[in-house]
PDB file of N, CA and C in Angstrom:
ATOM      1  N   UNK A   1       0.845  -1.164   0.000  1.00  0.00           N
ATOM      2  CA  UNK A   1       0.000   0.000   0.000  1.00  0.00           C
ATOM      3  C   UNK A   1       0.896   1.234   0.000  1.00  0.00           C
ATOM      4  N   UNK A   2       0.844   1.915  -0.473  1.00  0.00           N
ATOM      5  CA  UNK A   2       1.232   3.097  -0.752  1.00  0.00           C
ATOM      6  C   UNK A   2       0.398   4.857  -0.411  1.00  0.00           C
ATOM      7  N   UNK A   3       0.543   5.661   0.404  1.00  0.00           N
ATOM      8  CA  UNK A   3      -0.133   6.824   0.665  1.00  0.00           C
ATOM      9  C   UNK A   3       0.715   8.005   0.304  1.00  0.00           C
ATOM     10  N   UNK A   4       0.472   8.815  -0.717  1.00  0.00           N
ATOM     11  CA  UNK A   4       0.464  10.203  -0.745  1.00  0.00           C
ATOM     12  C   UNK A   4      -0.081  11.486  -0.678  1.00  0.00           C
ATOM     13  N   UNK A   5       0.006  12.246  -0.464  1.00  0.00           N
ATOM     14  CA  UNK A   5      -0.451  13.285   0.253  1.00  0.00           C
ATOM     15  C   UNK A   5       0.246  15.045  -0.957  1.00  0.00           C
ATOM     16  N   UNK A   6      -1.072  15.273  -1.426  1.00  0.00           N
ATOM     17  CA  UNK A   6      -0.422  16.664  -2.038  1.00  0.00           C
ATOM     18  C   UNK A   6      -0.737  17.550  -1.638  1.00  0.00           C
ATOM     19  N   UNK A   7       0.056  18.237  -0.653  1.00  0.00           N
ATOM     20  CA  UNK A   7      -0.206  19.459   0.167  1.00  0.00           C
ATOM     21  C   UNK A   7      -0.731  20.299  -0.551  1.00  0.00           C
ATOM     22  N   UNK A   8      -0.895  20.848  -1.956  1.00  0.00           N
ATOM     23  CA  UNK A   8      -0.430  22.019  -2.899  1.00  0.00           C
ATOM     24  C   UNK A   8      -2.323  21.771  -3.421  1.00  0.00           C
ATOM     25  N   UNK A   9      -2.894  20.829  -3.153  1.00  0.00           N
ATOM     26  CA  UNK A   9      -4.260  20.959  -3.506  1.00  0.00           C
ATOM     27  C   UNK A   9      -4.767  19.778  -2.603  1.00  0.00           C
ATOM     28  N   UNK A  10      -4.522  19.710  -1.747  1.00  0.00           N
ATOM     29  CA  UNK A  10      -4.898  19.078  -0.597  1.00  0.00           C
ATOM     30  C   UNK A  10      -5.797  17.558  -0.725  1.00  0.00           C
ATOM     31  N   UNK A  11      -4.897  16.987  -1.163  1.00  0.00           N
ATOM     32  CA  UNK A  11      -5.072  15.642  -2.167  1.00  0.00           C
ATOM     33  C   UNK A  11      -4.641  14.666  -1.261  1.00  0.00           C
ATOM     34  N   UNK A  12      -5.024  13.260  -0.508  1.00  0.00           N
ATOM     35  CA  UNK A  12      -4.742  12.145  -0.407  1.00  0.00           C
ATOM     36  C   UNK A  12      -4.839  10.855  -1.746  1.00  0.00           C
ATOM     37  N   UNK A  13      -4.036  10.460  -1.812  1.00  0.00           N
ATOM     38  CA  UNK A  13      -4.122   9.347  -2.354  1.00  0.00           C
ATOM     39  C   UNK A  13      -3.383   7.863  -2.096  1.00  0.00           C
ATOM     40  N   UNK A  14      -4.459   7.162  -1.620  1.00  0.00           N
ATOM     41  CA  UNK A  14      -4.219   5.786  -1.296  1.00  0.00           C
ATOM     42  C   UNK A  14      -4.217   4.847  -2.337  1.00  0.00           C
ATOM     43  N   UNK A  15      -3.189   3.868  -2.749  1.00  0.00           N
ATOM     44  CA  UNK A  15      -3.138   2.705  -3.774  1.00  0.00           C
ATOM     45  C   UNK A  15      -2.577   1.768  -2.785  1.00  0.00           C
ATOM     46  N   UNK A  16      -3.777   0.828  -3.075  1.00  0.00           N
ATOM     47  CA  UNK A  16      -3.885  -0.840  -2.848  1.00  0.00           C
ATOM     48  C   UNK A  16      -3.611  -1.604  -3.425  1.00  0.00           C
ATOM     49  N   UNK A  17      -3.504  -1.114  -4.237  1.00  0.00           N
ATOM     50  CA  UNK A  17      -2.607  -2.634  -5.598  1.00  0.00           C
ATOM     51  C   UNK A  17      -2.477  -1.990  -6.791  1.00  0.00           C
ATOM     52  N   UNK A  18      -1.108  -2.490  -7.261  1.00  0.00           N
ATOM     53  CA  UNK A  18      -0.570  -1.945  -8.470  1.00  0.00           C
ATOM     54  C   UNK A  18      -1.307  -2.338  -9.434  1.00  0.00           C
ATOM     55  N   UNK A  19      -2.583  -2.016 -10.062  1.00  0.00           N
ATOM     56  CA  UNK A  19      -3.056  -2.618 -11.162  1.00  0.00           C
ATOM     57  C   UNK A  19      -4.054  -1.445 -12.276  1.00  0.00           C
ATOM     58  N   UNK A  20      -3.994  -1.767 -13.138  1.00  0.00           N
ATOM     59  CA  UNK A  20      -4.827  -0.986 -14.070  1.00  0.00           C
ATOM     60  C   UNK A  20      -6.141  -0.571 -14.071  1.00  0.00           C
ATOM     61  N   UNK A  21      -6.594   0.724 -13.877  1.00  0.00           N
ATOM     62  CA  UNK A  21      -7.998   1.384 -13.205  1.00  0.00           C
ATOM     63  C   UNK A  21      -8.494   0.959 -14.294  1.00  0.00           C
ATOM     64  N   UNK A  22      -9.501   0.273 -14.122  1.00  0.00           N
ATOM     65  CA  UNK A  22     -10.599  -0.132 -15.292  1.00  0.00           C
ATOM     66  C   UNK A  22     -12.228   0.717 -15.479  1.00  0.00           C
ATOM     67  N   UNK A  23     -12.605   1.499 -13.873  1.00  0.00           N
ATOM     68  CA  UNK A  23     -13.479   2.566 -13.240  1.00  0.00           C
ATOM     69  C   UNK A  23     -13.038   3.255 -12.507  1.00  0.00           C
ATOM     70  N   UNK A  24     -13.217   4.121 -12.342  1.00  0.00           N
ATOM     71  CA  UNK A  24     -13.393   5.352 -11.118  1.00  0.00           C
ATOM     72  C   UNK A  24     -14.688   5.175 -10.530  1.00  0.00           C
ATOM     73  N   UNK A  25     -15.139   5.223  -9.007  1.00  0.00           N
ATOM     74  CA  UNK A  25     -16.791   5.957  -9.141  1.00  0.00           C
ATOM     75  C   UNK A  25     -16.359   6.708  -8.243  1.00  0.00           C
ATOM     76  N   UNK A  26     -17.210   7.821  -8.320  1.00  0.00           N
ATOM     77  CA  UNK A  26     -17.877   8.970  -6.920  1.00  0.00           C
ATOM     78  C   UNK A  26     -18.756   8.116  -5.960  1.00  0.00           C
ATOM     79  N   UNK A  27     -17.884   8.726  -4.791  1.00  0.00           N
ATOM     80  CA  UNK A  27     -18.459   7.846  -3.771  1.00  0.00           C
ATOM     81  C   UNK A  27     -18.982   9.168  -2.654  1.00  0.00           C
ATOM     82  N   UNK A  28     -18.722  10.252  -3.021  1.00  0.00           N
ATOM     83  CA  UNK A  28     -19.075  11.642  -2.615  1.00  0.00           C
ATOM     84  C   UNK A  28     -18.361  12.359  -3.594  1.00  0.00           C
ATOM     85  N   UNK A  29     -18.803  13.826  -2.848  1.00  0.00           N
ATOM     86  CA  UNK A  29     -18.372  15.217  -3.442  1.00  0.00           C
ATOM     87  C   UNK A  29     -16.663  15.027  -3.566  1.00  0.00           C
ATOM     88  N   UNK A  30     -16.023  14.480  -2.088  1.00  0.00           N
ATOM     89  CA  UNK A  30     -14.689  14.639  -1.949  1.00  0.00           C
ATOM     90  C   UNK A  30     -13.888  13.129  -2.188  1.00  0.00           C
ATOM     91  N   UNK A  31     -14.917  12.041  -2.337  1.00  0.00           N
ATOM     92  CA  UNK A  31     -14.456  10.477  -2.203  1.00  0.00           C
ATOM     93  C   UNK A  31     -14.380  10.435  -3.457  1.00  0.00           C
ATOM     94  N   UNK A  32     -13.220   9.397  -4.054  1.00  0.00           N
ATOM     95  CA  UNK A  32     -13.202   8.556  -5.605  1.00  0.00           C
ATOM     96  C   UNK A  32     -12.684   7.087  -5.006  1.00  0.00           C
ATOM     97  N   UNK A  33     -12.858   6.069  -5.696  1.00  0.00           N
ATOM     98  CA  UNK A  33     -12.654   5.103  -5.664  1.00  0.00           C
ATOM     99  C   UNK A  33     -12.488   4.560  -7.324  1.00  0.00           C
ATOM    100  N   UNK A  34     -11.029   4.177  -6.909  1.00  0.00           N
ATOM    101  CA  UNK A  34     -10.442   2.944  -8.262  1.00  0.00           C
ATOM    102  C   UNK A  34     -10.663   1.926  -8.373  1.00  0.00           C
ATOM    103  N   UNK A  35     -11.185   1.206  -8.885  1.00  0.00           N
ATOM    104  CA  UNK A  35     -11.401  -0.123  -9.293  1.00  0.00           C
ATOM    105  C   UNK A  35     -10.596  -1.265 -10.551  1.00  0.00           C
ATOM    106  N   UNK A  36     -10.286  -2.383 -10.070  1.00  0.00           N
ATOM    107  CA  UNK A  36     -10.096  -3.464 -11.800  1.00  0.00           C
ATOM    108  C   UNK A  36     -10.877  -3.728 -12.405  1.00  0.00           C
ATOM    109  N   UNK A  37     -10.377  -4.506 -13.247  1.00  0.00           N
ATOM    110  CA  UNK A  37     -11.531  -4.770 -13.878  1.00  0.00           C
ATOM    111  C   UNK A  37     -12.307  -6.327 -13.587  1.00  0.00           C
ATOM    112  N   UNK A  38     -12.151  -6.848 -12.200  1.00  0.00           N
ATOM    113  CA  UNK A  38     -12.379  -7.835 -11.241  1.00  0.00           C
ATOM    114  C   UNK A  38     -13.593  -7.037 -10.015  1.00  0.00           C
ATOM    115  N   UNK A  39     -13.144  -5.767 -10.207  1.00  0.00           N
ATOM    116  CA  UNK A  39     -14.276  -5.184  -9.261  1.00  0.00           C
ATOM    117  C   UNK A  39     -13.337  -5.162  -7.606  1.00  0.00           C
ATOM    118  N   UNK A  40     -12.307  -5.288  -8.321  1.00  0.00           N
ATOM    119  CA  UNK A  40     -11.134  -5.121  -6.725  1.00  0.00           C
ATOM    120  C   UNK A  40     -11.152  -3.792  -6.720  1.00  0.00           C
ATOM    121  N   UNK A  41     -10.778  -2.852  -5.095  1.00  0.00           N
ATOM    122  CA  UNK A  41     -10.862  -1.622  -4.976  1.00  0.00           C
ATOM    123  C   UNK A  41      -9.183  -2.065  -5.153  1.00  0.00           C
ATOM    124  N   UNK A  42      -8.917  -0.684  -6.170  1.00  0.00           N
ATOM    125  CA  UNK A  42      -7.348  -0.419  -6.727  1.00  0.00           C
ATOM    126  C   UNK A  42      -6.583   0.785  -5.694  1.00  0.00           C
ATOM    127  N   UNK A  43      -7.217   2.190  -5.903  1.00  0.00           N
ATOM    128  CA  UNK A  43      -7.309   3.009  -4.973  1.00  0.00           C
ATOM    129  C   UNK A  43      -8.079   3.917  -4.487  1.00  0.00           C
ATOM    130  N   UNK A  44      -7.901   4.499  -3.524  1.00  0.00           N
ATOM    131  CA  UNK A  44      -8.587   5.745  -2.996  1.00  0.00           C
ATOM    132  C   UNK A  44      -8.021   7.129  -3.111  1.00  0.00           C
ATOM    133  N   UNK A  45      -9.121   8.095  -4.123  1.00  0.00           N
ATOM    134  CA  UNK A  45      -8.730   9.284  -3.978  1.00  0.00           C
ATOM    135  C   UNK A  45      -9.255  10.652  -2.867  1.00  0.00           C
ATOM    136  N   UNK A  46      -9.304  11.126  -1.605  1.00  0.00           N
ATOM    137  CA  UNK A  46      -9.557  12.063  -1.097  1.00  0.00           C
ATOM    138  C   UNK A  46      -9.124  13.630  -1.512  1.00  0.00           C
ATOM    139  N   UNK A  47     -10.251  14.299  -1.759  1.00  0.00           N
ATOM    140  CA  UNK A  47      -9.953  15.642  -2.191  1.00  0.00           C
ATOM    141  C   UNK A  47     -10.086  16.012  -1.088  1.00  0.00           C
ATOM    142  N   UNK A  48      -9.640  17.607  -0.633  1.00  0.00           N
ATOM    143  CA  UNK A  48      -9.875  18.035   0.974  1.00  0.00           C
ATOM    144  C   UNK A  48     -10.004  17.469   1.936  1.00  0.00           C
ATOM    145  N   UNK A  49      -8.442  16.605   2.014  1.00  0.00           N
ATOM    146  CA  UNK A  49      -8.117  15.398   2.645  1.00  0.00           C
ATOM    147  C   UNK A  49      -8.721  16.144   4.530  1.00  0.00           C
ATOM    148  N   UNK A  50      -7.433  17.214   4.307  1.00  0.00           N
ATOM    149  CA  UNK A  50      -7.699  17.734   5.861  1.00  0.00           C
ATOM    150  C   UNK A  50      -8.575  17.899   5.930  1.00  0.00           C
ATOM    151  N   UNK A  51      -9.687  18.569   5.380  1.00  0.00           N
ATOM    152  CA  UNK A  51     -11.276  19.225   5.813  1.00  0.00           C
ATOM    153  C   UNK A  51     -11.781  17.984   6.120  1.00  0.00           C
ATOM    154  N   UNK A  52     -12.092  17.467   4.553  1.00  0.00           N
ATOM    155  CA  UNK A  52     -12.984  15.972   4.712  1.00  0.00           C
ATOM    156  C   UNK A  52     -12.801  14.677   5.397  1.00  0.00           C
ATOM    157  N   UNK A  53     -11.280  14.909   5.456  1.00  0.00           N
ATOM    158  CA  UNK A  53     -11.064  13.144   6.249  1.00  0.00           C
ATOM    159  C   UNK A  53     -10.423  13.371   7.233  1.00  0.00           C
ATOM    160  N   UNK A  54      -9.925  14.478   7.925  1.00  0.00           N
ATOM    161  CA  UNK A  54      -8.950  15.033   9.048  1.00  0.00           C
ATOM    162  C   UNK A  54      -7.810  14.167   9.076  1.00  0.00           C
ATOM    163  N   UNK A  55      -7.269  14.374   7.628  1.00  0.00           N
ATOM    164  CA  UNK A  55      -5.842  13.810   7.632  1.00  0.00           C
ATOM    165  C   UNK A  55      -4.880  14.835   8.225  1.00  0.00           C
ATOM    166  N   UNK A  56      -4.686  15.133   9.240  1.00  0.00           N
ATOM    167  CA  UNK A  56      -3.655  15.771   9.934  1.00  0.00           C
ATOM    168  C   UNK A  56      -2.357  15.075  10.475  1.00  0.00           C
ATOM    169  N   UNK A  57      -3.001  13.522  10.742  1.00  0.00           N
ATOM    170  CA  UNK A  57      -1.896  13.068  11.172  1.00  0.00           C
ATOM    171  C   UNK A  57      -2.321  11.653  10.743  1.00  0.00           C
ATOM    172  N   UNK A  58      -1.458  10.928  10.316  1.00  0.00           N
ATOM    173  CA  UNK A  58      -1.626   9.106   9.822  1.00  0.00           C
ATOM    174  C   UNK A  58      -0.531   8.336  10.235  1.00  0.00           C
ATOM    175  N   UNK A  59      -1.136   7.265  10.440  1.00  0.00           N
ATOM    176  CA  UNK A  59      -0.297   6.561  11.274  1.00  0.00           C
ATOM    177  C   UNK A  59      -1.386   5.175  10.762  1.00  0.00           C
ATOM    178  N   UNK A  60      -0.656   3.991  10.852  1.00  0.00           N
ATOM    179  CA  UNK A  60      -0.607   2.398  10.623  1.00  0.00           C
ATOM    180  C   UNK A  60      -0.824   1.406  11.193  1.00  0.00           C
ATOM    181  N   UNK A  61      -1.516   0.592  11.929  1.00  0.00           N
ATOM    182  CA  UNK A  61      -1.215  -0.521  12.937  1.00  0.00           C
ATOM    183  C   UNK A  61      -1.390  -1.385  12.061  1.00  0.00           C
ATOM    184  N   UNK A  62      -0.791  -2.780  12.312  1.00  0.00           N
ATOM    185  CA  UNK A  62      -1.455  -3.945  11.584  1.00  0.00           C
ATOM    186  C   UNK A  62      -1.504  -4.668  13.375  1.00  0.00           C
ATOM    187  N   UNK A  63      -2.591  -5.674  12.861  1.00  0.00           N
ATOM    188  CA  UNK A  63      -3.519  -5.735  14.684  1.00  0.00           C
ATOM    189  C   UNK A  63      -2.829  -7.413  13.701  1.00  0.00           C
ATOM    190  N   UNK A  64      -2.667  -8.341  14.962  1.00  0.00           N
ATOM    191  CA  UNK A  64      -2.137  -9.773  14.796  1.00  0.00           C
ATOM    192  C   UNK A  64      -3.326 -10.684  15.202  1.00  0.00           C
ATOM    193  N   UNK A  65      -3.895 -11.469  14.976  1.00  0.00           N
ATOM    194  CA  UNK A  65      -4.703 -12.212  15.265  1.00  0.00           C
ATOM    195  C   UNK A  65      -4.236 -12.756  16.536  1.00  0.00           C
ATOM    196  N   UNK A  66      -5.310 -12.607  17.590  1.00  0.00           N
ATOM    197  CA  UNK A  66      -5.330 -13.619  19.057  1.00  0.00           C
ATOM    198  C   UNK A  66      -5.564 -15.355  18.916  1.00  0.00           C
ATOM    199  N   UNK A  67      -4.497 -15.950  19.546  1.00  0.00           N
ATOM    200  CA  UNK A  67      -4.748 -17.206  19.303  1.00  0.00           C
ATOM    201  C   UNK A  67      -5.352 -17.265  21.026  1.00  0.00           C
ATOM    202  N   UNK A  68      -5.931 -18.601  20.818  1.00  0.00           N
ATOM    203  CA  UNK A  68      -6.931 -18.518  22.506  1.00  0.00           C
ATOM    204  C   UNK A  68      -6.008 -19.831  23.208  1.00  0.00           C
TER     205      UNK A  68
END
């Protein structure tokens, strides 16, 4: 996964897999979503990351599965 961030028009963009956008849809005013042509989400585009998604600060966990 890959996240960039364009300060200069206040752009997030998330890619989930290296593969060829086959759709875009609007998922709001400020949401896009990439798609294959499998119907896999490719990436995510946020416009007015800070306003709309309060990307101010990002950060990662990956959570490990509990064994019992």
């Amino acid at each position: 996964m890959k996240v960039k961030y364009f300060n200069d028009t206040d752009t997030a963009h998330i890619e989930m897999l290296d593969r060829e956008v086959f759709e875009t849809r609007e998922i709001s005013e400020n949401i896009y979503i990439d798609i294959d042509e499998k119907g896999n989400l490719v990436s995510i585009t946020v416009e007015h990351a800070k306003e709309s998604a309060g990307l101010w600060q990002f950060s990662y966990e990956e959570v490990q599965k509990k064994t019992a």
